[in-house]
C-alpha atoms as a PDB file:
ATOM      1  CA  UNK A   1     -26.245  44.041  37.011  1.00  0.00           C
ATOM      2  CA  UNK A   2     -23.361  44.165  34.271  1.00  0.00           C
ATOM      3  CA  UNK A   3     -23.380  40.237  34.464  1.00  0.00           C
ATOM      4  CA  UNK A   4     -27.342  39.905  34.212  1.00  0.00           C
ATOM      5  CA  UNK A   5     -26.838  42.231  31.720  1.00  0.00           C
ATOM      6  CA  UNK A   6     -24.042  39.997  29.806  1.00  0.00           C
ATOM      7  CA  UNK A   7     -25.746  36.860  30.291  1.00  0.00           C
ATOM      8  CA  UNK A   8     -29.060  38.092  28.544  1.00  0.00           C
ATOM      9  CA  UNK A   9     -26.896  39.519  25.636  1.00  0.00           C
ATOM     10  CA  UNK A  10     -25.241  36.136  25.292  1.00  0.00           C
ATOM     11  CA  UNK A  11     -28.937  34.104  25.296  1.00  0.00           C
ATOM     12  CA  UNK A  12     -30.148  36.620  23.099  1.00  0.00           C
ATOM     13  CA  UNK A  13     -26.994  36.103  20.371  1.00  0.00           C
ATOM     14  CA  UNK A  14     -27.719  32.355  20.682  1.00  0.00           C
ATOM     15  CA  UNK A  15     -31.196  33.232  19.459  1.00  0.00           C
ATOM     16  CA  UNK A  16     -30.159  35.148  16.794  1.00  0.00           C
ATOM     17  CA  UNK A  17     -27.868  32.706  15.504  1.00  0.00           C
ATOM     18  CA  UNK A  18     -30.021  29.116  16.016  1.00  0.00           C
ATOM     19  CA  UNK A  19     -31.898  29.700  12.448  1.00  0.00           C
ATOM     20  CA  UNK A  20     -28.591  29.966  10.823  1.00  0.00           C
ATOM     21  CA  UNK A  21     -27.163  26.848  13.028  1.00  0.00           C
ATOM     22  CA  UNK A  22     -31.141  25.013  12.401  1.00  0.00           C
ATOM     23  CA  UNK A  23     -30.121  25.680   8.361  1.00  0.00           C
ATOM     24  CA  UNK A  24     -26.737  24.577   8.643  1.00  0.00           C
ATOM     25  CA  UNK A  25     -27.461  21.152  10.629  1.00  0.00           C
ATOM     26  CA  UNK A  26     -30.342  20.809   7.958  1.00  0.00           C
ATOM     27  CA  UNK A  27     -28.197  21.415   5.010  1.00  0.00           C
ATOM     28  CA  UNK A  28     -25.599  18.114   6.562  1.00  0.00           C
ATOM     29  CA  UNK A  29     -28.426  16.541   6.589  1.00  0.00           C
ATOM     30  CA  UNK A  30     -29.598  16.671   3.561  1.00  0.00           C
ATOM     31  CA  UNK A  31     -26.057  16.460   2.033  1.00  0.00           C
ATOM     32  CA  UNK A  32     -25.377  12.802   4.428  1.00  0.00           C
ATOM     33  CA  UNK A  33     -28.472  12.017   2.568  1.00  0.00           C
ATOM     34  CA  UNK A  34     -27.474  12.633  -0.879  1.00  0.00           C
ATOM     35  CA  UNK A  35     -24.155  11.095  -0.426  1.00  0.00           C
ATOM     36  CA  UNK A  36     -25.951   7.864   0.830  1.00  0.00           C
ATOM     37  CA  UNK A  37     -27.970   7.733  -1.700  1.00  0.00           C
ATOM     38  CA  UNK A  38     -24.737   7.707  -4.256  1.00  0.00           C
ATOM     39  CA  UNK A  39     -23.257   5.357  -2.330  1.00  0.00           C
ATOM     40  CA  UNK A  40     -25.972   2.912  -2.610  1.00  0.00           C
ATOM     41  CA  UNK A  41     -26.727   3.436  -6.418  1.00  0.00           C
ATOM     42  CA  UNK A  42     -22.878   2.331  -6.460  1.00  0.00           C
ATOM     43  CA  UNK A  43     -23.185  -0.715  -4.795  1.00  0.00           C
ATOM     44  CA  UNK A  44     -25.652  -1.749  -6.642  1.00  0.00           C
ATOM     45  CA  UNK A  45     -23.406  -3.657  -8.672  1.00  0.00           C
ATOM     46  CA  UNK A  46     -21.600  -5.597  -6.575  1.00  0.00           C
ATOM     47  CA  UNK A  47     -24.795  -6.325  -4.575  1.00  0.00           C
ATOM     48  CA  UNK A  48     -26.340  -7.974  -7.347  1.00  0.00           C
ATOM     49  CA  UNK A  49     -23.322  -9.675  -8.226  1.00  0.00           C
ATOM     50  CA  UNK A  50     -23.374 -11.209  -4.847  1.00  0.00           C
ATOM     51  CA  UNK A  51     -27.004 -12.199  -4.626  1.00  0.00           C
ATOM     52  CA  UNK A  52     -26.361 -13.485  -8.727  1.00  0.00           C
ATOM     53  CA  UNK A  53     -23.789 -15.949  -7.452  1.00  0.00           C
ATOM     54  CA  UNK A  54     -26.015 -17.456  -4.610  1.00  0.00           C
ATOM     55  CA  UNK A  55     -28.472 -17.837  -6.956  1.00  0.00           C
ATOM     56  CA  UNK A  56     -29.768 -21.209  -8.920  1.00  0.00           C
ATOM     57  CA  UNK A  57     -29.238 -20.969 -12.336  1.00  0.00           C
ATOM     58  CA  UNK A  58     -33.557 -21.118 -12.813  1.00  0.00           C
ATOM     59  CA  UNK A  59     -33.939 -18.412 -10.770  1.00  0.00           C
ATOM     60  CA  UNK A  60     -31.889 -16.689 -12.254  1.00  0.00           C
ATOM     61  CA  UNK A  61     -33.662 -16.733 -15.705  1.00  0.00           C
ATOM     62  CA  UNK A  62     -36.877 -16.441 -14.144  1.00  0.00           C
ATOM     63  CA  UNK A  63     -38.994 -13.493 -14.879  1.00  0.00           C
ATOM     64  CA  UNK A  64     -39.403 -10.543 -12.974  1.00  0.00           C
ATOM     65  CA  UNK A  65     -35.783 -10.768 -11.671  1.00  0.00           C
ATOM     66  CA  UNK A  66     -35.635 -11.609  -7.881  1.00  0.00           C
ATOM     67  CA  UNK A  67     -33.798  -9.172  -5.764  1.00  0.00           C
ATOM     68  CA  UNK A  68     -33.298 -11.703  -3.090  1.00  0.00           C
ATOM     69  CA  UNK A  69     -32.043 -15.645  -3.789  1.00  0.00           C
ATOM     70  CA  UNK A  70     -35.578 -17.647  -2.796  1.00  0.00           C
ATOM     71  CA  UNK A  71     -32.944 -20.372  -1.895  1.00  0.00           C
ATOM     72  CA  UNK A  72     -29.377 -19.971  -0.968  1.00  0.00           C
ATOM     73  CA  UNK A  73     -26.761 -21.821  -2.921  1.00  0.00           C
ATOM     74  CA  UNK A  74     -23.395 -21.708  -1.448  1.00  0.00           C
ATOM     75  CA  UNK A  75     -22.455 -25.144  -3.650  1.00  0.00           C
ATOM     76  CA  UNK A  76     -21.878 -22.318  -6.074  1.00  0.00           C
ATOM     77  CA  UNK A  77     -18.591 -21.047  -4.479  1.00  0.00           C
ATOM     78  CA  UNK A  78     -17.103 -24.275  -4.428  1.00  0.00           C
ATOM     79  CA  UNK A  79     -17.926 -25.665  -7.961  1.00  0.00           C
ATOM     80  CA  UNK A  80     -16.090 -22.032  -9.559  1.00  0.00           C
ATOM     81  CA  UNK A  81     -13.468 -23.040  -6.476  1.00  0.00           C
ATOM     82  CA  UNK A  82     -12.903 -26.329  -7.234  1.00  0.00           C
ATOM     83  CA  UNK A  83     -13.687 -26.042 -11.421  1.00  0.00           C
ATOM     84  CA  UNK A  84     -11.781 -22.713 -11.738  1.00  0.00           C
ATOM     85  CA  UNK A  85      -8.467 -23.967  -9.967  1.00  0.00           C
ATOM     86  CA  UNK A  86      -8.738 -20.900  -8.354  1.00  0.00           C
ATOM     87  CA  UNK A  87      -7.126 -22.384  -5.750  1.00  0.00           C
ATOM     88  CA  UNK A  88      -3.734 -22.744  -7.794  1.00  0.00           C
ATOM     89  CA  UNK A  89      -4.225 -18.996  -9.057  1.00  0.00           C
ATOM     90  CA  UNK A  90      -4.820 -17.441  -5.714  1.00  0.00           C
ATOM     91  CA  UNK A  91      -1.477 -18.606  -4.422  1.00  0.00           C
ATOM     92  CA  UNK A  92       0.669 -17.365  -7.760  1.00  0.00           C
ATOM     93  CA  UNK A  93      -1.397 -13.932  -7.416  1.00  0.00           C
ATOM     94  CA  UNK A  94      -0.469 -13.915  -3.754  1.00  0.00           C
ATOM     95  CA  UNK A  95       3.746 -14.317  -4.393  1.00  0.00           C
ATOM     96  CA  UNK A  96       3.390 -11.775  -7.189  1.00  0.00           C
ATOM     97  CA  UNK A  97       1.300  -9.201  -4.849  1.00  0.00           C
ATOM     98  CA  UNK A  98       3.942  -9.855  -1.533  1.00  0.00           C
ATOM     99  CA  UNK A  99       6.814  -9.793  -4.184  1.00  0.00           C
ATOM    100  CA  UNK A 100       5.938  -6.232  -5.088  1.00  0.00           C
ATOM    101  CA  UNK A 101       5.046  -4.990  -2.102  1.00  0.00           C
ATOM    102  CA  UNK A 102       8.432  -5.658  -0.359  1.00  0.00           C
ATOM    103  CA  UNK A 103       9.709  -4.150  -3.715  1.00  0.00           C
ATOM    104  CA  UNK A 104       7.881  -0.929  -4.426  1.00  0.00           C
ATOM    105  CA  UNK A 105       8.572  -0.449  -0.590  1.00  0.00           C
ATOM    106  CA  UNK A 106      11.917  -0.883  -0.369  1.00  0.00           C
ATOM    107  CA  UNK A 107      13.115   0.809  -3.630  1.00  0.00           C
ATOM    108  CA  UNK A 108      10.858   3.370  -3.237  1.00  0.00           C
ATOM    109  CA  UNK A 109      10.935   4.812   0.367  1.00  0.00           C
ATOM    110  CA  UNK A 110      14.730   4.550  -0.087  1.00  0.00           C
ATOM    111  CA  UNK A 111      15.004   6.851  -3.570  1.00  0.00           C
ATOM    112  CA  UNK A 112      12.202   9.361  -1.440  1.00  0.00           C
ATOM    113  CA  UNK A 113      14.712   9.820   1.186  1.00  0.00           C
ATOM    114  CA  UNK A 114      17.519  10.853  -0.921  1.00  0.00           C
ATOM    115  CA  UNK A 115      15.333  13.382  -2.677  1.00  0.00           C
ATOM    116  CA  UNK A 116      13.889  14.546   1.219  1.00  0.00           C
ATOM    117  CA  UNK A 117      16.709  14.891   3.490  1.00  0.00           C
ATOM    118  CA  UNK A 118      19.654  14.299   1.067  1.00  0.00           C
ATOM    119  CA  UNK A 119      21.387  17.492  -0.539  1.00  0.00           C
ATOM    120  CA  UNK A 120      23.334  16.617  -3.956  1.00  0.00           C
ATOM    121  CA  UNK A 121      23.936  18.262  -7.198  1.00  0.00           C
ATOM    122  CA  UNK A 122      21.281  17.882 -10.263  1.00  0.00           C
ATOM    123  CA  UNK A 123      18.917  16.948  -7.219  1.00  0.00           C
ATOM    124  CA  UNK A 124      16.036  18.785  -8.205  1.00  0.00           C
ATOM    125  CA  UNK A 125      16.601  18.343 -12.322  1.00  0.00           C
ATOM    126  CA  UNK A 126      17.044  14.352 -11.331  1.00  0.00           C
ATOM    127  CA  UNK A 127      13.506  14.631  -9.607  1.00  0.00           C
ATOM    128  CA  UNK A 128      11.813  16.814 -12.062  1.00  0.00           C
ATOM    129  CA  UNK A 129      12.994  14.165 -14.696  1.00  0.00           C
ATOM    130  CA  UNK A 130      11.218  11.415 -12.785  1.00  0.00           C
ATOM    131  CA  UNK A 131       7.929  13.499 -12.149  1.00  0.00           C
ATOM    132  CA  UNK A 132       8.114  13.547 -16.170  1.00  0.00           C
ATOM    133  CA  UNK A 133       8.116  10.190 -17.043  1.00  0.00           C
ATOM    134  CA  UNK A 134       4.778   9.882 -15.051  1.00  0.00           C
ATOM    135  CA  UNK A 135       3.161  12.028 -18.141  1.00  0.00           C
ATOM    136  CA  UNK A 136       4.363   8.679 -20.386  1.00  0.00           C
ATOM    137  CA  UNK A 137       1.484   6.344 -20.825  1.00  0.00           C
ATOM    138  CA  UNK A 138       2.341   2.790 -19.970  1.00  0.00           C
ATOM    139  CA  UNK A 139       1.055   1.389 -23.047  1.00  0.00           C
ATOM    140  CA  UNK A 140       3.832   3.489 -24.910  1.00  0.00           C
ATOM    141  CA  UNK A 141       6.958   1.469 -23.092  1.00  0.00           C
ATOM    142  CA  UNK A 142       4.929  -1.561 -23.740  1.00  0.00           C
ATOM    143  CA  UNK A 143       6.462  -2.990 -27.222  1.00  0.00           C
ATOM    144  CA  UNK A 144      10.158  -1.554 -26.088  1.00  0.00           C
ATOM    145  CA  UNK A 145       9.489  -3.664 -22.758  1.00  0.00           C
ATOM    146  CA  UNK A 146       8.765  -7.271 -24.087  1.00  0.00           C
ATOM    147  CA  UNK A 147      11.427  -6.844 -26.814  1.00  0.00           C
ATOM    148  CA  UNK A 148      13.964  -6.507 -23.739  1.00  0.00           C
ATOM    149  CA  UNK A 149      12.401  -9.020 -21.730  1.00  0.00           C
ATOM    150  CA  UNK A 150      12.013 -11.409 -24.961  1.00  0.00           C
ATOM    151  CA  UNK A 151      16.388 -10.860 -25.329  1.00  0.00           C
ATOM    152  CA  UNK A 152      16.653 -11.581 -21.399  1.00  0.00           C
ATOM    153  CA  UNK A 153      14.308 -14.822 -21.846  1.00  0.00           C
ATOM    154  CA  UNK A 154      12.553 -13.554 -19.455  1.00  0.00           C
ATOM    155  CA  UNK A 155       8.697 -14.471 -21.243  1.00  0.00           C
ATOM    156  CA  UNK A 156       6.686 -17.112 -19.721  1.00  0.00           C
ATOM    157  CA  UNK A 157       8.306 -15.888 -16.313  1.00  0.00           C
ATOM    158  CA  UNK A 158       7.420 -14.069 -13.502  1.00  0.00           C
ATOM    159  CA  UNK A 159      10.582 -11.640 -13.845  1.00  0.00           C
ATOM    160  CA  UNK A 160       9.023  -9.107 -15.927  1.00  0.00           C
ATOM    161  CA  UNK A 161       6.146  -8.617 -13.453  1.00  0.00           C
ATOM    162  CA  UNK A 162       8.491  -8.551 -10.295  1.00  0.00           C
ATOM    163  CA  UNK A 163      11.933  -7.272 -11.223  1.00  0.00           C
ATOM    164  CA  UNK A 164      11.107  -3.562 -12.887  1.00  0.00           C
ATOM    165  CA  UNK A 165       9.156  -2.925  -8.945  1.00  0.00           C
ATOM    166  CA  UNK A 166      12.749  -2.646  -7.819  1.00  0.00           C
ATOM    167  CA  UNK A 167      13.223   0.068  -9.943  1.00  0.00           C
ATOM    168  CA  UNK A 168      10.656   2.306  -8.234  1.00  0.00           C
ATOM    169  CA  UNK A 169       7.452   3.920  -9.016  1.00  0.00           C
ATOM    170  CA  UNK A 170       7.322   7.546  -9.729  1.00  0.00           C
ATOM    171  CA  UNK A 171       4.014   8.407  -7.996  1.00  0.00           C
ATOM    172  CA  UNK A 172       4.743   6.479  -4.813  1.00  0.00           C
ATOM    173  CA  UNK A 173       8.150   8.477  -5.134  1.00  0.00           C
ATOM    174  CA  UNK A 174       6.266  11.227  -5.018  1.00  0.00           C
ATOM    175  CA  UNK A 175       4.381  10.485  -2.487  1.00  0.00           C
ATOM    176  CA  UNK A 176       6.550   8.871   0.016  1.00  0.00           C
ATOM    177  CA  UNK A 177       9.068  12.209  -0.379  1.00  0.00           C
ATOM    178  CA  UNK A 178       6.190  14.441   0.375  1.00  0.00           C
ATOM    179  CA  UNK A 179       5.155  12.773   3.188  1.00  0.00           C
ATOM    180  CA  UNK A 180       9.009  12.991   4.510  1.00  0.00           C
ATOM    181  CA  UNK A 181       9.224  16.228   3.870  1.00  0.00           C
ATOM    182  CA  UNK A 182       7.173  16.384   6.546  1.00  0.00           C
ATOM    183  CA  UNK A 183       9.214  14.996   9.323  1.00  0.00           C
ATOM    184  CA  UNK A 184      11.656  17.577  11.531  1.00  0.00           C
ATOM    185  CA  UNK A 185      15.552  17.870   9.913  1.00  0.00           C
ATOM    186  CA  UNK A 186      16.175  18.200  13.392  1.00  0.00           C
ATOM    187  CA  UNK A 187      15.642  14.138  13.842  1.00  0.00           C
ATOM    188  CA  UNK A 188      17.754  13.857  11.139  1.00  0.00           C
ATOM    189  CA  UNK A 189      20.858  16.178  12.326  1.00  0.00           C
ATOM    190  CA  UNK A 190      20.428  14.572  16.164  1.00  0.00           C
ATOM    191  CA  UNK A 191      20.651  11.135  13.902  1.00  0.00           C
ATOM    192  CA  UNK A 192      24.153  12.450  12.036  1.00  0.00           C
ATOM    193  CA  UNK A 193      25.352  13.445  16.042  1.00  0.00           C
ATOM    194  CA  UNK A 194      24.922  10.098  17.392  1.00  0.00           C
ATOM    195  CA  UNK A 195      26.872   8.774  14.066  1.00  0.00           C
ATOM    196  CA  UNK A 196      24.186   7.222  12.322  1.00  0.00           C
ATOM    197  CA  UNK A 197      24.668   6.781   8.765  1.00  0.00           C
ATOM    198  CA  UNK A 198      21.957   8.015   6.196  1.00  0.00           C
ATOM    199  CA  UNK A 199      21.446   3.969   6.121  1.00  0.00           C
ATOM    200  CA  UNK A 200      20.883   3.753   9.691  1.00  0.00           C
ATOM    201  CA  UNK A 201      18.563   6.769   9.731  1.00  0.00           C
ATOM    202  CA  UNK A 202      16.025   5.527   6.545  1.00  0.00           C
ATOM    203  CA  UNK A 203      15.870   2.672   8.422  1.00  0.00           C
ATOM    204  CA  UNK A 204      16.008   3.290  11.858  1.00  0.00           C
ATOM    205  CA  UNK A 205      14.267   6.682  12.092  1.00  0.00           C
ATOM    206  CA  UNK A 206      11.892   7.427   8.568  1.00  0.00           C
ATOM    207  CA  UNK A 207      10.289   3.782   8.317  1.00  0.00           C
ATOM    208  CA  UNK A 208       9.029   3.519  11.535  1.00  0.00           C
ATOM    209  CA  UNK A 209       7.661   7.178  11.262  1.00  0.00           C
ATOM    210  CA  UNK A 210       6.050   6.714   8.261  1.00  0.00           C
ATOM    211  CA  UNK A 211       3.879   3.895   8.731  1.00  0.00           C
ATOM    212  CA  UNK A 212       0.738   5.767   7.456  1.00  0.00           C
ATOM    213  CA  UNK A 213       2.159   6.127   3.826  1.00  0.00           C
ATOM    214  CA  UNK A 214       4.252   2.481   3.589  1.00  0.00           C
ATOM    215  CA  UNK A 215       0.753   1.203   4.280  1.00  0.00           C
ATOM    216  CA  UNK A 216      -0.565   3.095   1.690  1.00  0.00           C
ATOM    217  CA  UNK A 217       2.083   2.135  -0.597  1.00  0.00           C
ATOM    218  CA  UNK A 218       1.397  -1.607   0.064  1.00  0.00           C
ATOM    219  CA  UNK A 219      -2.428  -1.363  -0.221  1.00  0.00           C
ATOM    220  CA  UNK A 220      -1.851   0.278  -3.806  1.00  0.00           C
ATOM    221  CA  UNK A 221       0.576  -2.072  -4.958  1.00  0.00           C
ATOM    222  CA  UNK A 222      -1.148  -4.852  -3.620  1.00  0.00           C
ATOM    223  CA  UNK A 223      -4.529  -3.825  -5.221  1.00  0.00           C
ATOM    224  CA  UNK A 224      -2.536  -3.324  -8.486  1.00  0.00           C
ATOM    225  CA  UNK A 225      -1.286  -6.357  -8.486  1.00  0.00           C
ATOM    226  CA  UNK A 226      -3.599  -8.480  -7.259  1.00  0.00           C
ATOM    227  CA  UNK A 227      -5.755  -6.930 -10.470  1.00  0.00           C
ATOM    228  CA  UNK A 228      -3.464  -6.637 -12.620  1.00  0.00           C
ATOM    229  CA  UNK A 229      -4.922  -8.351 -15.815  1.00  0.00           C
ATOM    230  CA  UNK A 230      -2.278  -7.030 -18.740  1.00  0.00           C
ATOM    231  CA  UNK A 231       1.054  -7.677 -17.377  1.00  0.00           C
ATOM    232  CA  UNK A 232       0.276 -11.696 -16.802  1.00  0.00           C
ATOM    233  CA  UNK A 233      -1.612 -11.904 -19.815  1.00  0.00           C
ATOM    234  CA  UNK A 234       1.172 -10.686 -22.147  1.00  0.00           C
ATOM    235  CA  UNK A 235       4.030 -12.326 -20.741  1.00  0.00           C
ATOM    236  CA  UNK A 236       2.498 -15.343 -19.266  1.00  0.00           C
ATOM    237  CA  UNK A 237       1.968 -18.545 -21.295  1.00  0.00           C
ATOM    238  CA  UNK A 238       1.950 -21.425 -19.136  1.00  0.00           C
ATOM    239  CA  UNK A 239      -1.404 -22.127 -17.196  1.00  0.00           C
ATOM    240  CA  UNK A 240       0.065 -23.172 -14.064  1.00  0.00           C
ATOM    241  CA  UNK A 241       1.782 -19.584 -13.732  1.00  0.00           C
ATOM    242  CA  UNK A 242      -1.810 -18.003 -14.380  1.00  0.00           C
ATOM    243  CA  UNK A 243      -2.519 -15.388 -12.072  1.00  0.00           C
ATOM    244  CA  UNK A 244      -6.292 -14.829 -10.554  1.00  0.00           C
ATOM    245  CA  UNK A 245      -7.053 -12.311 -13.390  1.00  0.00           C
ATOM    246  CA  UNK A 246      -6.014 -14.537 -16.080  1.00  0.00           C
ATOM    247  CA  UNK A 247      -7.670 -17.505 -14.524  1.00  0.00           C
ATOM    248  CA  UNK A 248     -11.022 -15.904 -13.903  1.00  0.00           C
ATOM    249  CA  UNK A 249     -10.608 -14.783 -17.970  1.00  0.00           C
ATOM    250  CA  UNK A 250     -10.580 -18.315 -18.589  1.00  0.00           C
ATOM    251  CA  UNK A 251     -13.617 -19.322 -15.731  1.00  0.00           C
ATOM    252  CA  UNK A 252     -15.311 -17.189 -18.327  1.00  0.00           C
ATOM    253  CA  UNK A 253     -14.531 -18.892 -21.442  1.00  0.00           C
ATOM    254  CA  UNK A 254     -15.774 -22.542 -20.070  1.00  0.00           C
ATOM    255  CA  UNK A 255     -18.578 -21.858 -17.947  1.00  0.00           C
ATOM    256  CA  UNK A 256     -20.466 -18.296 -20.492  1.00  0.00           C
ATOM    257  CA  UNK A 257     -23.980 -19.683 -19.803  1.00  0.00           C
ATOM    258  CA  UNK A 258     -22.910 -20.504 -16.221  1.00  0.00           C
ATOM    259  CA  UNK A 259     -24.116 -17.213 -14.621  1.00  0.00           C
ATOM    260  CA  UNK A 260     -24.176 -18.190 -11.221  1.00  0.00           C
ATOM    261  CA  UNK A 261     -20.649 -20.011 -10.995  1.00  0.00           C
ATOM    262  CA  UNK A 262     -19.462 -16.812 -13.005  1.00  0.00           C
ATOM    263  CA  UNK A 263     -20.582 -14.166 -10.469  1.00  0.00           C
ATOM    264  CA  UNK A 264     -19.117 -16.659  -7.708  1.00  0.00           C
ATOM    265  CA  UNK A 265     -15.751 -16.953  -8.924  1.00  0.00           C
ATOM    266  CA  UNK A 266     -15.866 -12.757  -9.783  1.00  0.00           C
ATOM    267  CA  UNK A 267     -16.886 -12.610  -6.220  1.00  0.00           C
ATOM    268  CA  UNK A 268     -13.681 -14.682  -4.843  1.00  0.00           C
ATOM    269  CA  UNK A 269     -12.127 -12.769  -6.867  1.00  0.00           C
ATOM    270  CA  UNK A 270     -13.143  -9.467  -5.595  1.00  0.00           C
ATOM    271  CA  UNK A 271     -13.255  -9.968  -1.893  1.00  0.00           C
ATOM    272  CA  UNK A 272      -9.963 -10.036  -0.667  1.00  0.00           C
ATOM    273  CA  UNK A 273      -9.216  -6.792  -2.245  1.00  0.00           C
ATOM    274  CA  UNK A 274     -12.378  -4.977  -0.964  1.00  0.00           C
ATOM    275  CA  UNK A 275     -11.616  -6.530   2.521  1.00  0.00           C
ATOM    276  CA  UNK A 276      -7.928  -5.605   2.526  1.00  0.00           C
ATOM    277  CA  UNK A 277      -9.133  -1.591   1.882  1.00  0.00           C
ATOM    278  CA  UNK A 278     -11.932  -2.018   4.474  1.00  0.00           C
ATOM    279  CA  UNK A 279      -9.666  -3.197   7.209  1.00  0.00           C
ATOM    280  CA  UNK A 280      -6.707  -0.747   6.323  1.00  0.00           C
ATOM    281  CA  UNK A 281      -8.844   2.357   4.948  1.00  0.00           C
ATOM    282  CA  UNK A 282      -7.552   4.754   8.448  1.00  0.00           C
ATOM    283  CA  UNK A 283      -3.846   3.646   6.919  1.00  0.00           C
ATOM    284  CA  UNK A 284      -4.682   4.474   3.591  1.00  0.00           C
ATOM    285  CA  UNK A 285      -6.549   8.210   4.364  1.00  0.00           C
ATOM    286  CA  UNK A 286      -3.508   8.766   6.598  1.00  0.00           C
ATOM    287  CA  UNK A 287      -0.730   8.224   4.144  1.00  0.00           C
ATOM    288  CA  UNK A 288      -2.522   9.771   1.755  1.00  0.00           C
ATOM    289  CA  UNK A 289      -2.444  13.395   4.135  1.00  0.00           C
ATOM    290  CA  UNK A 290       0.720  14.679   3.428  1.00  0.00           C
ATOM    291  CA  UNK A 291       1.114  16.793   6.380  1.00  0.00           C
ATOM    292  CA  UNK A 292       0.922  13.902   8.848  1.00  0.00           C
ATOM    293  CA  UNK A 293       4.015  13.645   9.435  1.00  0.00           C
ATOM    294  CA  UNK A 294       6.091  14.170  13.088  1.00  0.00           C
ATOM    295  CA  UNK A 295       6.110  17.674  14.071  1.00  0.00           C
ATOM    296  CA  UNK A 296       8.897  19.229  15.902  1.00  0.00           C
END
């Protein structure tokens, strides 16, 4: 009888509670709703950018605009290819993007060790310095930057864009040194046992456990370099060192009236990136989680 008894209690709880669960499935609703809804207004953009570029250049003056191309003109992608030299730009943009990758990697995931798992005097005054200089605006280090570079003869070079990512980033300092502080000191004694040195043990035991935030080290500095539109266009003079940016700046400047081959080349220009983030997104949400480290 006690378990009849139970078993009715327990339907009769579920009862109670389904308007509450009924509200609460409705309210996701609603809110998956709302949040699609965003997320199309925002694409809106880069869809009509897209259906611009496969576009003629008649239908695209034609009035009422056309949502859809009536004809599809892929010749469009190869004249901004072909007229744009983007060809030529893609490859400089892709040695200055792996160039800072394998630097803001290395230099960085190294310093965030040290302040992690390393014990040494002024440590925390060191790292509250370099949490500072992340309050200085970039554009303030700008003029004190090319005059240095301009005594090095470095202008009209590629040094000033890859050298200083040797130097570390603050932010992915940050970061990557959260994210360690994550893993176990115990891996890190056991390491110091076997006679590992602190060498042996950044490389050997905290790179290959913290793939999550190298990859979203690499997707940032990628991204930031393969956009990056000031650096090249300060200290770069020379056309054939143009990077994509630069070279889609100057698209612009021949081919104004040219809407079609305009949104084609901004499209070539665009897709890698959005591609690279769609592909690697798990890595990127992962690294940035802080607490996703190894547990002991």
């Amino acid at each position: 009888m006690s378990l009849v008894a139970s078993r009715r209690h327990g339907s009769i709880s579920e009862v109670k509670q389904s308007p509450g669960a009924m509200r609460s499935k409705g309210m996701s609703i609603l809110l998956f709703l709302f949040m699609t809804a965003i997320g199309l207004l925002l694409l809106t953009p880069l869809f009509w950018m897209i259906s611009t570029s496969l576009k003629s250049m008649q239908e695209i003056m034609s009035y009422p605009p056309t949502l859809f191309p009536k004809e599809v003109h892929l010749e469009n992608y190869r004249h901004a290819w072909e007229k744009g030299n983007f060809a030529r730009y893609t490859l400089n943009t892709l040695l200055l993007a792996g160039i800072g990758v394998f630097s803001h990697v290395l230099s960085n995931t190294f310093v965030a060790y040290g302040f992690a798992k390393i014990r040494f005097p002024g440590k925390k005054l060191l790292f509250s310095i370099m949490l500072g200089t992340m309050m200085i605006p970039s554009f303030v280090t700008l003029i004190p930057q090319y005059i240095l570079f301009s005594k090095l003869s470095w202008i009209n070079t590629y040094y000033p864009l890859t050298v200083p990512g040797f130097f570390g980033s603050a932010f992915q300092i940050f970061l990557i040194r959260q994210f360690f502080m994550t893993i176990p000191n115990e891996l890190i004694e056991a390491g110091k046992v076997d006679g590992a040195s602190h060498f042996r043990i950044w490389w050997r035991l905290m790179l290959p456990l913290s793939m999550p935030v190298i990859a979203t080290v690499a997707i940032m500095t990628f991204q930031g370099a393969w956009n990056d539109l000031t650096g090249p266009l300060i200290y770069i003079n020379s056309e054939s060192l143009f990077n994509l940016q630069i070279g889609l700046q100057t698209f612009k400047g021949t081919e104004s009236t040219q809407w079609h081959y305009l949104m084609a080349g901004s499209v070539i220009v665009l897709l890698p990136v959005v591609l690279l983030f769609f592909f690697f997104q798990k890595y990127f949400i992962e690294g940035m989680n802080i607490t996703a480290g190894t547990k002991g």
